[in-house]
C-alpha atoms as a PDB file:
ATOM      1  CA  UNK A   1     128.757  22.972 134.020  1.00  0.00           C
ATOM      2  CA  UNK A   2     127.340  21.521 137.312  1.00  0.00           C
ATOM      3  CA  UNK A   3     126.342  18.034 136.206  1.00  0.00           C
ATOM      4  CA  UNK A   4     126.105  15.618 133.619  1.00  0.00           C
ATOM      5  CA  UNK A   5     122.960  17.329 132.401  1.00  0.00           C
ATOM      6  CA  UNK A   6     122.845  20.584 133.939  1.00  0.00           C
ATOM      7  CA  UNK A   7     124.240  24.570 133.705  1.00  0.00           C
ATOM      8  CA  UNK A   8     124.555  27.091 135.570  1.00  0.00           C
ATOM      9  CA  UNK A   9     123.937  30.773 134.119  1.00  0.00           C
ATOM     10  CA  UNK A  10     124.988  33.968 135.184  1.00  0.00           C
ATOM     11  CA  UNK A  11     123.184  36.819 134.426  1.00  0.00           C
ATOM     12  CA  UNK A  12     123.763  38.466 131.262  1.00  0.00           C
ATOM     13  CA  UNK A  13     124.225  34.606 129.838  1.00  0.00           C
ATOM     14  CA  UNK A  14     123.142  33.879 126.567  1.00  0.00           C
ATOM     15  CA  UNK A  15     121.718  30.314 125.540  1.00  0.00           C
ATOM     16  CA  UNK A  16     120.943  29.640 121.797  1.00  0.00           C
ATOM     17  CA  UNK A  17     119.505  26.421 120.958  1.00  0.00           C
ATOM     18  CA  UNK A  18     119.151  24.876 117.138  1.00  0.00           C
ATOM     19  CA  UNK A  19     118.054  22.306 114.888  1.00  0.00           C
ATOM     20  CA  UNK A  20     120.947  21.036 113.037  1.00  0.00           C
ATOM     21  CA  UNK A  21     119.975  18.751 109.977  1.00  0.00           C
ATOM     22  CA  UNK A  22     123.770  18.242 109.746  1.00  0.00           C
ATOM     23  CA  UNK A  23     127.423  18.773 111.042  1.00  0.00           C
ATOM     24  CA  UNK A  24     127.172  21.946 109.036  1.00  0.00           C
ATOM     25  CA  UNK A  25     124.207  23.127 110.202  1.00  0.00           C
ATOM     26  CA  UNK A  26     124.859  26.505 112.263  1.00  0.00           C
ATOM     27  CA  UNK A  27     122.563  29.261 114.408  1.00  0.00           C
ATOM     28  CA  UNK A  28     123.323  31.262 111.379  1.00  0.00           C
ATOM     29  CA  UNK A  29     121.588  29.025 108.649  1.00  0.00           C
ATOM     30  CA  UNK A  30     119.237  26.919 110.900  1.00  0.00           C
ATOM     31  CA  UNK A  31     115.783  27.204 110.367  1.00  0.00           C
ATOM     32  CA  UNK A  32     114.955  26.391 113.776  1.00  0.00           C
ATOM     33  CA  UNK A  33     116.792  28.814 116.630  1.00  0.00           C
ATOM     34  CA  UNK A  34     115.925  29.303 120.055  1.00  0.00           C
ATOM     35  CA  UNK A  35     117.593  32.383 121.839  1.00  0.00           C
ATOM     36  CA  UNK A  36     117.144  33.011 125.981  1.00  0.00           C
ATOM     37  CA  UNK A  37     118.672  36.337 127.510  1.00  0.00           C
ATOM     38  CA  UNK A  38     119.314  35.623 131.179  1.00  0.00           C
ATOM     39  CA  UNK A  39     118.798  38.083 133.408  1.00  0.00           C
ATOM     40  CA  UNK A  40     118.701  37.594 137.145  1.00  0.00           C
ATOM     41  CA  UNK A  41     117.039  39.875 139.302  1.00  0.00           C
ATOM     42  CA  UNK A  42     115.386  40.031 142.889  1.00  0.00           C
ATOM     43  CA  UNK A  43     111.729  40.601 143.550  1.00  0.00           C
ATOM     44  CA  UNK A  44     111.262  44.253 144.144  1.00  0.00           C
ATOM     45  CA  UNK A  45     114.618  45.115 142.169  1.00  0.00           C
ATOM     46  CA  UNK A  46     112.350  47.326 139.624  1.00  0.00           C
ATOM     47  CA  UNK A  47     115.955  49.299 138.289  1.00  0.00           C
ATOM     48  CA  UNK A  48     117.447  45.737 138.116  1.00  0.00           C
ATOM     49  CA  UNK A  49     120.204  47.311 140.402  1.00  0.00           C
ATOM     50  CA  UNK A  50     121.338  44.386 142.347  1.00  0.00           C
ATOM     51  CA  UNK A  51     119.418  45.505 145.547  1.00  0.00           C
ATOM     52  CA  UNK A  52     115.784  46.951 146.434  1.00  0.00           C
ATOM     53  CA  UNK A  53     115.605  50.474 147.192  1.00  0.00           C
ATOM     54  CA  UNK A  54     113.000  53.264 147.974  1.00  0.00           C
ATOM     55  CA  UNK A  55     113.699  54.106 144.245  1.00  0.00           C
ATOM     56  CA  UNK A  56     112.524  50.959 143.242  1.00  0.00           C
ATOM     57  CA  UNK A  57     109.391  51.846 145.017  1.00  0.00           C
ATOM     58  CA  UNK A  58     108.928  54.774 143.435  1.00  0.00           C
ATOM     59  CA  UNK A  59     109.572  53.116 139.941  1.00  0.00           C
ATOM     60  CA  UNK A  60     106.721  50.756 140.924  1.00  0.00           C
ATOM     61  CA  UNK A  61     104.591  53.483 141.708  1.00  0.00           C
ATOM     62  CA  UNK A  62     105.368  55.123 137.921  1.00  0.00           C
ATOM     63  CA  UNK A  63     104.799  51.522 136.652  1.00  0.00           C
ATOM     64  CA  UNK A  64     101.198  51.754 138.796  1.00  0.00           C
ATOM     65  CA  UNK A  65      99.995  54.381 136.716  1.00  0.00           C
ATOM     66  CA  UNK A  66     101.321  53.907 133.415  1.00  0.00           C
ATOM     67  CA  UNK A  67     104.239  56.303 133.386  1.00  0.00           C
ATOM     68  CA  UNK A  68     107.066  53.847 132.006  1.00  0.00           C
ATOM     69  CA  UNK A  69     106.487  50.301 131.420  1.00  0.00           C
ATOM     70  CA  UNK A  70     105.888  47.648 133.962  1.00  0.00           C
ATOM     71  CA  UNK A  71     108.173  44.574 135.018  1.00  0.00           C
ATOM     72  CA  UNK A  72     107.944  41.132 136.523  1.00  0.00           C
ATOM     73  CA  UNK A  73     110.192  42.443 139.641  1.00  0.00           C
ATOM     74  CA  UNK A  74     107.687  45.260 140.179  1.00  0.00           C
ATOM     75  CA  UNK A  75     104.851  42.732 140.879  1.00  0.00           C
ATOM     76  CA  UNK A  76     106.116  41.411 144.291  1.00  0.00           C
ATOM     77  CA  UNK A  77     102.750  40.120 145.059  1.00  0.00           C
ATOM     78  CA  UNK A  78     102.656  37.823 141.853  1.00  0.00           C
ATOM     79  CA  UNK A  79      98.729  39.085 140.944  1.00  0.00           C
ATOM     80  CA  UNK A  80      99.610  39.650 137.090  1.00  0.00           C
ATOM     81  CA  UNK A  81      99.750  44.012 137.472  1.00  0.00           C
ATOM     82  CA  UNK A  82     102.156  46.235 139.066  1.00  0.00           C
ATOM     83  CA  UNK A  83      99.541  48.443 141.396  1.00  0.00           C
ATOM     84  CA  UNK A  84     100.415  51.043 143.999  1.00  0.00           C
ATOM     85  CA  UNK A  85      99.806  48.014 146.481  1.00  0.00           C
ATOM     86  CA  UNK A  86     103.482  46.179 144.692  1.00  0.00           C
ATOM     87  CA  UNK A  87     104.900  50.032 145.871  1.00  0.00           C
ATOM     88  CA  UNK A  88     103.597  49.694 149.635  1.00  0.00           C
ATOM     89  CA  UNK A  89     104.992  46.367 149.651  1.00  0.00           C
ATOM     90  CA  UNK A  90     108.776  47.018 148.074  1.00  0.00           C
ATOM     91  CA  UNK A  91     108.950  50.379 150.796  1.00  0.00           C
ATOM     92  CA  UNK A  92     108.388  47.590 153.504  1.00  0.00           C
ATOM     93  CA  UNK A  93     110.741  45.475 152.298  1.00  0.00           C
ATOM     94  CA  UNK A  94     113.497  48.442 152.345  1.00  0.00           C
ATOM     95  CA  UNK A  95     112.153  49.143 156.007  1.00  0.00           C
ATOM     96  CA  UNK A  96     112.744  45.322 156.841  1.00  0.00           C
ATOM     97  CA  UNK A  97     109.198  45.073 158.159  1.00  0.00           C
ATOM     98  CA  UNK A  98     108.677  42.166 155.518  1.00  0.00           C
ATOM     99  CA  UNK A  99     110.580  39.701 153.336  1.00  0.00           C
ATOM    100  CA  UNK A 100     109.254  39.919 149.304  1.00  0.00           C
END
């Protein structure tokens, strides 16, 4: 806990919200559940690895054209699609000729 009001996750964290009608009321028989998966992980980090790597580049290249499925790491330049431009970008990164 950090505050009065406040968390702070770790990645891997689960948080499960419910409606509870009463003090038996569980996120087994609730007819209201909210579930969030935390997962933390750095723009560019396409493997979710911990760090961003030339293979992380070439992940975001396979993501480009359609090989495996695309994620919101991939798409360092936040335009909705992971193109061969997010690849250019990550390789930069690694090479320390820009910050993503």
């Amino acid at each position: 806990m950090v505050g009065p009001n406040g968390y702070e996750l770790d990645d891997g964290d689960v948080v499960t919200w419910y409606h509870a009608d009463s003090m038996e009321s569980t996120p087994e028989n609730t007819d209201m559940l909210v579930r969030i998966d935390v997962s933390l992980a750095r723009p560019g980090d396409a493997n979710h690895d911990g760090s961003v790597t030339t293979a992380d580049a070439v992940i975001a290249l396979q993501m480009a054209v359609r090989a495996v499925p695309p994620n919101g790491e991939a798409d360092v330049n936040h335009d909705g699609a992971v193109t061969s431009l997010d690849s250019m970008m990550i390789m930069q990164a690694v090479a320390g000729a820009i910050t993503i």
